[in-house]
Protein backbone atom coordinates (compact mmCIF):
# COMPACT_ATOMS: atom_id res chain seq x y z
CA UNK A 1 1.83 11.37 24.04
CA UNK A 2 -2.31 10.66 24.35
CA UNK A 3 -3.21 7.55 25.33
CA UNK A 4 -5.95 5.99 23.58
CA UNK A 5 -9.09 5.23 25.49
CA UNK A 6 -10.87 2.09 24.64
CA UNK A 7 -13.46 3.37 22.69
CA UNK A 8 -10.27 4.67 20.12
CA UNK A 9 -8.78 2.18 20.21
CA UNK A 10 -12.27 -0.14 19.07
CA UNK A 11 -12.72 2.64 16.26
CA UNK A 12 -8.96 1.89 15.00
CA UNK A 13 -9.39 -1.69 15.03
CA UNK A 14 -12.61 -1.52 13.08
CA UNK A 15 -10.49 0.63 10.38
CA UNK A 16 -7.58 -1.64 10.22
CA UNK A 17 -9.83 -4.55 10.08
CA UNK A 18 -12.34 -3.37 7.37
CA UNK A 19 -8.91 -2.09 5.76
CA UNK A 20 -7.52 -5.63 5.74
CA UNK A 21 -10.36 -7.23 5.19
CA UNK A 22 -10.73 -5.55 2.20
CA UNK A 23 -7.58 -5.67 0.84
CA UNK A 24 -7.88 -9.43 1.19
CA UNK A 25 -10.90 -9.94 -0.81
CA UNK A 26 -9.88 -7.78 -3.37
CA UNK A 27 -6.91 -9.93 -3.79
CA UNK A 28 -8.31 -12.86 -3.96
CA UNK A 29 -10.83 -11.89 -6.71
CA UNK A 30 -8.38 -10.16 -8.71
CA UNK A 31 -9.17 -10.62 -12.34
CA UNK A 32 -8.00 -13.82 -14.01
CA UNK A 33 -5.99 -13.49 -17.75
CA UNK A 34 -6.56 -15.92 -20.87
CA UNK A 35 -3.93 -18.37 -21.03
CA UNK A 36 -1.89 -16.94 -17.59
CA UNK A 37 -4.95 -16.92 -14.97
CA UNK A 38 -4.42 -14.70 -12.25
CA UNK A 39 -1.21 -12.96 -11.69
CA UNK A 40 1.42 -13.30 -8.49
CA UNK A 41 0.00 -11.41 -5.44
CA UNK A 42 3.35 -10.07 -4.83
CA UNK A 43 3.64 -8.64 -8.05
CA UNK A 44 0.08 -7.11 -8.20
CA UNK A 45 0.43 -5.44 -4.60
CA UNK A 46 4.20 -4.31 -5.68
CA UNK A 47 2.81 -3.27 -9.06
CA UNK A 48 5.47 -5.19 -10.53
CA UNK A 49 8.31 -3.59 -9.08
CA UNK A 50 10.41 -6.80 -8.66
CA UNK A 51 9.88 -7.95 -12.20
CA UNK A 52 12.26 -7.56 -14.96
CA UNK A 53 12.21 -5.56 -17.68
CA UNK A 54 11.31 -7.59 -20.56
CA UNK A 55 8.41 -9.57 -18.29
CA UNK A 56 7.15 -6.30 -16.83
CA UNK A 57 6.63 -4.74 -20.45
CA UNK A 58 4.04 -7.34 -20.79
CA UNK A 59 2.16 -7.80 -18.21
CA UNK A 60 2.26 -3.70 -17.05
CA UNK A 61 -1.07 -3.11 -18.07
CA UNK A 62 -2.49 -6.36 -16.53
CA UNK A 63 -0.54 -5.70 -12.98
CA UNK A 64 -2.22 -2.27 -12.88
CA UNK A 65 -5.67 -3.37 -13.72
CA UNK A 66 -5.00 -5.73 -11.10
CA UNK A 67 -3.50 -3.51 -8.42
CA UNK A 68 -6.38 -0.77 -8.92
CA UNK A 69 -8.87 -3.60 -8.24
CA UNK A 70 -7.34 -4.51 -5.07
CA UNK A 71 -7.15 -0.59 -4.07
CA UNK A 72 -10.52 -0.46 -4.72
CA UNK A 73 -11.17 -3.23 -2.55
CA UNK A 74 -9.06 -1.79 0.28
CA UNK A 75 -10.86 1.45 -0.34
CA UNK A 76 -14.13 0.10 0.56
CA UNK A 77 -12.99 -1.72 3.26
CA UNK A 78 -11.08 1.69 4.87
CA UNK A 79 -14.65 3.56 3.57
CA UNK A 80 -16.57 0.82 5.88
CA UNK A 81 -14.27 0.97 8.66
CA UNK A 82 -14.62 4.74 8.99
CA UNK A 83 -18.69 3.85 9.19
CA UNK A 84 -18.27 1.53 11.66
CA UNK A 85 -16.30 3.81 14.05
CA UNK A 86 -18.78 6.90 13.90
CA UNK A 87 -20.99 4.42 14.47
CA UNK A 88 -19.21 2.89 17.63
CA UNK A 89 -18.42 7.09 18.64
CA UNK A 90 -22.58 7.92 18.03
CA UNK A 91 -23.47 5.35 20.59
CA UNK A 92 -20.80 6.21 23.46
CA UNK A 93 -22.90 8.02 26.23
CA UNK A 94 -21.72 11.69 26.26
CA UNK A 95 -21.03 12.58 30.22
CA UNK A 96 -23.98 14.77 31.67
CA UNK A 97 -23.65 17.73 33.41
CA UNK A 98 -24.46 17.64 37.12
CA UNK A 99 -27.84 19.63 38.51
CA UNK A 100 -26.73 22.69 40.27
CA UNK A 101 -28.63 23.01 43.59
């Protein structure tokens, strides 16, 4: 099994914490519904999985509006994380070769 040098394991972190990061903001600006505001974070991250039939008929279409706006949050955030890590791997100093004499 590899073990993960620091400089990995700073480019992970920066993914999983974009990632989350993301994910977090996109659920808390999830869109907001006349007359039922914004819906459970459970259900919109589940896609409505623990609902019941007759609830999940109608509110389907608003629980996948709302799930595709958090994936789009958690996108950007994973999109930003990658960023960050070539960034953090460009600016590691590359070993240099040693003069022959």
């Amino acid at each position: 099994m590899p073990v993960l040098d620091n400089v990995s394991m700073k480019k992970l972190l920066s993914i999983l914490l974009c990632t989350a990061a993301g994910t977090l903001a996109g659920t808390i600006t999830r869109p907001s519904y006349t007359l039922i505001g914004q819906l459970n974070w459970q259900d919109v991250l589940t896609k409505g999985y623990f609902l019941g039939s007759i609830p999940k008929f109608f509110t389907q279409s608003m629980i996948d509006e709302s799930f595709f706006w958090v994936l789009k949050f958690a996108g950007s955030g994973l999109i930003l994380g990658v960023i960050i890590s070539l960034m953090l791997g460009s600016s590691s100093k590359s070993p240099k070769k040693k003069a022959k004499n």
